[in-house]
Protein backbone atom coordinates (compact mmCIF):
# COMPACT_ATOMS: atom_id res chain seq x y z
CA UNK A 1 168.89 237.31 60.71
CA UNK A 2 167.12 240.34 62.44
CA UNK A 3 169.95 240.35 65.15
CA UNK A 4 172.37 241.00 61.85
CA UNK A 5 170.03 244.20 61.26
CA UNK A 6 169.20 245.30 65.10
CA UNK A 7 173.40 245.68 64.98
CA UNK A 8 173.29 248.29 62.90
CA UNK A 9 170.35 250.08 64.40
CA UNK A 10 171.56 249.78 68.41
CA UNK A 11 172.28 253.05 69.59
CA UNK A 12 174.48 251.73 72.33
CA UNK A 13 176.82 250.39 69.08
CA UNK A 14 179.48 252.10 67.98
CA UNK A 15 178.90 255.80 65.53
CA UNK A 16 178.77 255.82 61.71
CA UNK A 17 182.17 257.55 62.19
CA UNK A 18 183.61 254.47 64.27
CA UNK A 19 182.57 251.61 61.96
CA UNK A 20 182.20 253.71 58.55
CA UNK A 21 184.83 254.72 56.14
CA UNK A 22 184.34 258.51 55.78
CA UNK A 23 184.57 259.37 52.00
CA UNK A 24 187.90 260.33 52.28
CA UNK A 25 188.88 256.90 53.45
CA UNK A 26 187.24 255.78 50.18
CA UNK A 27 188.90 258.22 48.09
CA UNK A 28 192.48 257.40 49.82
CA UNK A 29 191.86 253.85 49.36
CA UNK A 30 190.77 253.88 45.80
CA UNK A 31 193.71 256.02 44.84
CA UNK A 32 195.54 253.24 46.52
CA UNK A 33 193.61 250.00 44.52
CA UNK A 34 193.86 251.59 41.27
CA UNK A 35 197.61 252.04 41.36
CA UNK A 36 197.88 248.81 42.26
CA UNK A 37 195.03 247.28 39.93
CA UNK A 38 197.17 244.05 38.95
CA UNK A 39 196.85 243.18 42.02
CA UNK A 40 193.34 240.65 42.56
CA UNK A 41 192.74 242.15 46.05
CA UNK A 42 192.60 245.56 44.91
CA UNK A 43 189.97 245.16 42.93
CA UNK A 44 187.84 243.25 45.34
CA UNK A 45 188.06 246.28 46.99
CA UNK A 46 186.98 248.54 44.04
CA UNK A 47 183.92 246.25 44.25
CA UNK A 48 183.49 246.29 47.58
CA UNK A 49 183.70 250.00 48.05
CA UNK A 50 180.88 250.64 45.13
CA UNK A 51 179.05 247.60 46.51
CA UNK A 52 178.87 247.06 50.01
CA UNK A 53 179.04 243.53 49.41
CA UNK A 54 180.09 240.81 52.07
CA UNK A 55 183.83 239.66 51.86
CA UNK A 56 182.90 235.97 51.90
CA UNK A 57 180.29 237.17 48.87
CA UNK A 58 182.79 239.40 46.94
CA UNK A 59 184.82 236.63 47.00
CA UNK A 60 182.72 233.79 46.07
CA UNK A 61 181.50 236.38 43.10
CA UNK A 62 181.69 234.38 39.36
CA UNK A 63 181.46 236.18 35.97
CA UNK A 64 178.33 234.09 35.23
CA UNK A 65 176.25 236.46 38.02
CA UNK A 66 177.07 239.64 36.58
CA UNK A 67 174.26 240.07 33.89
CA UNK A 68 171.67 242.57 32.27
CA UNK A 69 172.95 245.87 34.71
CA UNK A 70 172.91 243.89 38.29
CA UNK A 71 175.23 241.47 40.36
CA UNK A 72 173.46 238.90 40.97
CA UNK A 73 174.49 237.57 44.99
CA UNK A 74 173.96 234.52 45.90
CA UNK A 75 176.50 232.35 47.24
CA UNK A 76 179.73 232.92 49.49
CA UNK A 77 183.10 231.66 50.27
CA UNK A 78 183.07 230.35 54.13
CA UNK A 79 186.30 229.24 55.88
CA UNK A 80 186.05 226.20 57.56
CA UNK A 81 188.55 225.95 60.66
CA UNK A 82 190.95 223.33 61.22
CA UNK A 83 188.99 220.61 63.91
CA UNK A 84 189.11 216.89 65.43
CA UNK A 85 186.85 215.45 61.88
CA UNK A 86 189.25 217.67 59.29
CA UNK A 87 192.72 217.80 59.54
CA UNK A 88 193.51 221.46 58.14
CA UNK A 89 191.34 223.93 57.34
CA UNK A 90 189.45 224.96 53.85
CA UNK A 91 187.63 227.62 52.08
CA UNK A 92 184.06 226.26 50.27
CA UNK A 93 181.53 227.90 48.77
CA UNK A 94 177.55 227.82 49.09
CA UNK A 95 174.60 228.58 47.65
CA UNK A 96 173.14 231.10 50.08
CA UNK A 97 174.58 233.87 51.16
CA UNK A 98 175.04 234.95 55.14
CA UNK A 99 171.46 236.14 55.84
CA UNK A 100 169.73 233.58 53.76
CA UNK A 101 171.10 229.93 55.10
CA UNK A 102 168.06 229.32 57.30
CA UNK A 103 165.51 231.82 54.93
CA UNK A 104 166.79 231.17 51.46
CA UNK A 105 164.99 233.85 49.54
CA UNK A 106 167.39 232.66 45.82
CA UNK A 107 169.76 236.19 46.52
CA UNK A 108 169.36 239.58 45.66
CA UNK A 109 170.37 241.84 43.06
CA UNK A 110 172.88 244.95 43.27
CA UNK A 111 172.58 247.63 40.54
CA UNK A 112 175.79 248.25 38.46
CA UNK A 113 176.52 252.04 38.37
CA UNK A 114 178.75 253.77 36.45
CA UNK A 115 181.36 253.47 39.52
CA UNK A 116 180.59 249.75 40.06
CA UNK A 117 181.28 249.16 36.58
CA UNK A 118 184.60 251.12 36.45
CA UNK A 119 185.62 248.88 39.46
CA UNK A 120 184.46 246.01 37.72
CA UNK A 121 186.72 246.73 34.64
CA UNK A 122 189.61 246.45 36.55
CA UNK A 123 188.57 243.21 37.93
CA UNK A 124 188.04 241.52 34.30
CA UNK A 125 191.64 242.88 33.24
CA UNK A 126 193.20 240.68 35.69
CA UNK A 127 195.71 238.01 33.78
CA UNK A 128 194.29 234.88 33.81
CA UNK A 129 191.46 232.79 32.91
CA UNK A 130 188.30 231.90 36.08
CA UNK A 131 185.11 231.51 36.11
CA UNK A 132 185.77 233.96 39.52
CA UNK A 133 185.60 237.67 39.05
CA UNK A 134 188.46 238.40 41.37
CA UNK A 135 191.43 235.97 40.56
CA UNK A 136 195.22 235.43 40.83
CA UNK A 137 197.02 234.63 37.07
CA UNK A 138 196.62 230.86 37.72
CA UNK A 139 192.96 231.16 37.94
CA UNK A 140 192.87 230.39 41.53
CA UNK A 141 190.16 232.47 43.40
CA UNK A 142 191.20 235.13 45.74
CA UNK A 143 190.75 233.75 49.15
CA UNK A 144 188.87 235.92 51.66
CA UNK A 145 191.08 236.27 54.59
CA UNK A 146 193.66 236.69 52.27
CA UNK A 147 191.34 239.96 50.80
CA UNK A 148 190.34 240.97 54.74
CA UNK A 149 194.96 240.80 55.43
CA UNK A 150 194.97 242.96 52.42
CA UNK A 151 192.47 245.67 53.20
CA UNK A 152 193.80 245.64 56.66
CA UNK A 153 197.58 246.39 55.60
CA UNK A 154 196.71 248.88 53.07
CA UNK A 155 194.39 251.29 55.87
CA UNK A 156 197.17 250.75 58.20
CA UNK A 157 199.47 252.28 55.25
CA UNK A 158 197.56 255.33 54.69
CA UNK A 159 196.58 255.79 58.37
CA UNK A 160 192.89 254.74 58.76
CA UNK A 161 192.09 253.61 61.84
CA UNK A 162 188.98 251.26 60.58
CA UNK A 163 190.30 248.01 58.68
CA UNK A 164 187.49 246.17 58.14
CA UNK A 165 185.18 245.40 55.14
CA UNK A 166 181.91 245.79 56.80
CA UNK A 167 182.85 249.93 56.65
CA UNK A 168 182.21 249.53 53.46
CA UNK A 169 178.77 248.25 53.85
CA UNK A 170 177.58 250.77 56.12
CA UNK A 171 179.29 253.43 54.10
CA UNK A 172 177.57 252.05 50.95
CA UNK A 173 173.80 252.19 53.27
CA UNK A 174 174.61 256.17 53.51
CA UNK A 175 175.07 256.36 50.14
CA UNK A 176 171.57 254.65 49.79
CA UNK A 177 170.51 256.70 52.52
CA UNK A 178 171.11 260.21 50.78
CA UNK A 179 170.24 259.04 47.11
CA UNK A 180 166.99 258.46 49.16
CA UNK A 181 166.38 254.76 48.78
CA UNK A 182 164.14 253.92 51.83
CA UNK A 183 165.12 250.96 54.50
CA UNK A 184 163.09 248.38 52.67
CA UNK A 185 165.11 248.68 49.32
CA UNK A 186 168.33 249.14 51.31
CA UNK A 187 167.68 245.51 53.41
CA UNK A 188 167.39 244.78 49.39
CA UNK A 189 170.50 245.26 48.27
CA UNK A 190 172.63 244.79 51.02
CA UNK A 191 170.94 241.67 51.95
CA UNK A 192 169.77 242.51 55.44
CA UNK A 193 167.25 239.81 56.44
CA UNK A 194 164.04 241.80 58.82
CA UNK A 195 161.44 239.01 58.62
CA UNK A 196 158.92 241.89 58.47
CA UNK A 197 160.70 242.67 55.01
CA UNK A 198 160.25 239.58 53.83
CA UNK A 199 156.20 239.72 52.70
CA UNK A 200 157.48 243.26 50.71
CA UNK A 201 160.09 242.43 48.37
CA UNK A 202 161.56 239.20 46.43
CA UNK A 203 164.32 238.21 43.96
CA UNK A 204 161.52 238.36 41.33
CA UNK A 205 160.49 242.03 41.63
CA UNK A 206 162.75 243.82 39.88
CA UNK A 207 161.36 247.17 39.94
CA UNK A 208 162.75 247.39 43.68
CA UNK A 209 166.51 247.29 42.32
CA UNK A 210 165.44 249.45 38.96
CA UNK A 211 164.71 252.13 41.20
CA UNK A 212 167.38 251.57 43.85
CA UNK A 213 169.47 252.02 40.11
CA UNK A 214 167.82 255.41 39.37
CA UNK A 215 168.28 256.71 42.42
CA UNK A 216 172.06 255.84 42.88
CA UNK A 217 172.49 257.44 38.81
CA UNK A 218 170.51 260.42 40.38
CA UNK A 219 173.56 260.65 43.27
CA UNK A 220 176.50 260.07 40.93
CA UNK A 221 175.42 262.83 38.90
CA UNK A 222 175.04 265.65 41.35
């Protein structure tokens, strides 16, 4: 939805530096996940950090959309609250992802660096056999808030003050920013939905993420 977007453009809204991990964050908390790589949440957060995926998307993530250099995003995990019609509460998963449930556009597509696919490594060495990338040993799917308890316990650990997953987004959109992929390829990847983006990009084109790919090998390398 454009409000989604206008959030992260309102200059009354909190600084980068208040709702972004700075890349030392990152760097603490990937020393952190990869000494404790068994664990499925970790690696979500490899992902996540390399990414800037959604945690209901990271989460709903199966081996089956990870194909030909690109993650392809298109459905989420969603927890549905315990109410009067259901008597506990659930996790499902659908086939849109948080910006496209009224303006399904079929996903998007994420470029796998060199990074993303070192973080995606550890994710396929879990034990256990899923169709889900990130997985306990029974198969089971890592659950979201279970992820969200998990990132928020280990910043708390190492003293950062932000605990959330969306700092990983807009860390990720700085990335973009100084590899110098412009706004329309970043509402792209991350999946922000402008309507006036809509009429300039679609799943189809691939040359939008090929060069959002270039640009990103262009940063890792400097």
């Amino acid at each position: 939805m454009v409000e989604e977007y206008a959030k992260l453009c309102k200059l009354s809204a909190k600084t980068n530096e208040e709702r972004s991990f700075s890349e030392a964050d990152i760097e603490k908390l990937r020393d952190y996940c990869l000494a404790d790589k068994k664990n499925p949440h970790a690696s979500v957060m490899l992902v996540a950090m390399e990414t800037g995926m959604r945690a209901g998307e990271l989460t709903a993530l199966k081996k089956e959309d990870i194909r030909d250099g690109y993650i392809y995003v298109h459905r989420q995990q969603v927890f549905v609250p315990k109410t009067d019609s259901n008597e506990d509460s659930y996790y499902k998963y659908v086939n849109y992802t948080k910006n496209e449930r009224e303006h399904p556009k079929g996903g998007r597509m994420i470029p796998i660096t060199e990074k993303c696919q070192m973080a995606l490594d550890v994710a396929f060495s879990l034990p256990g056999n899923s169709d889900y990338v990130f997985h306990h040993p029974n198969g089971n799917p890592v659950l979201k808030q279970s992820y969200m308890y998990y990132l928020r316990r280990r910043c708390k650990t190492l003293g950062i003050e932000i605990s959330n997953n969306h700092a990983f987004r807009v860390a990720f959109n700085a990335r973009l920013i100084e590899a110098g992929v412009d706004g329309n390829e970043r509402c792209f990847v991350l999946g922000h939905s402008m309507q006036t983006n809509e009429r300039h990009y679609s799943f189809s084109d691939r040359r939008k993420a090929d060069d959002v790919m270039e640009k990103l090998k262009r940063l890792e390398t400097q």
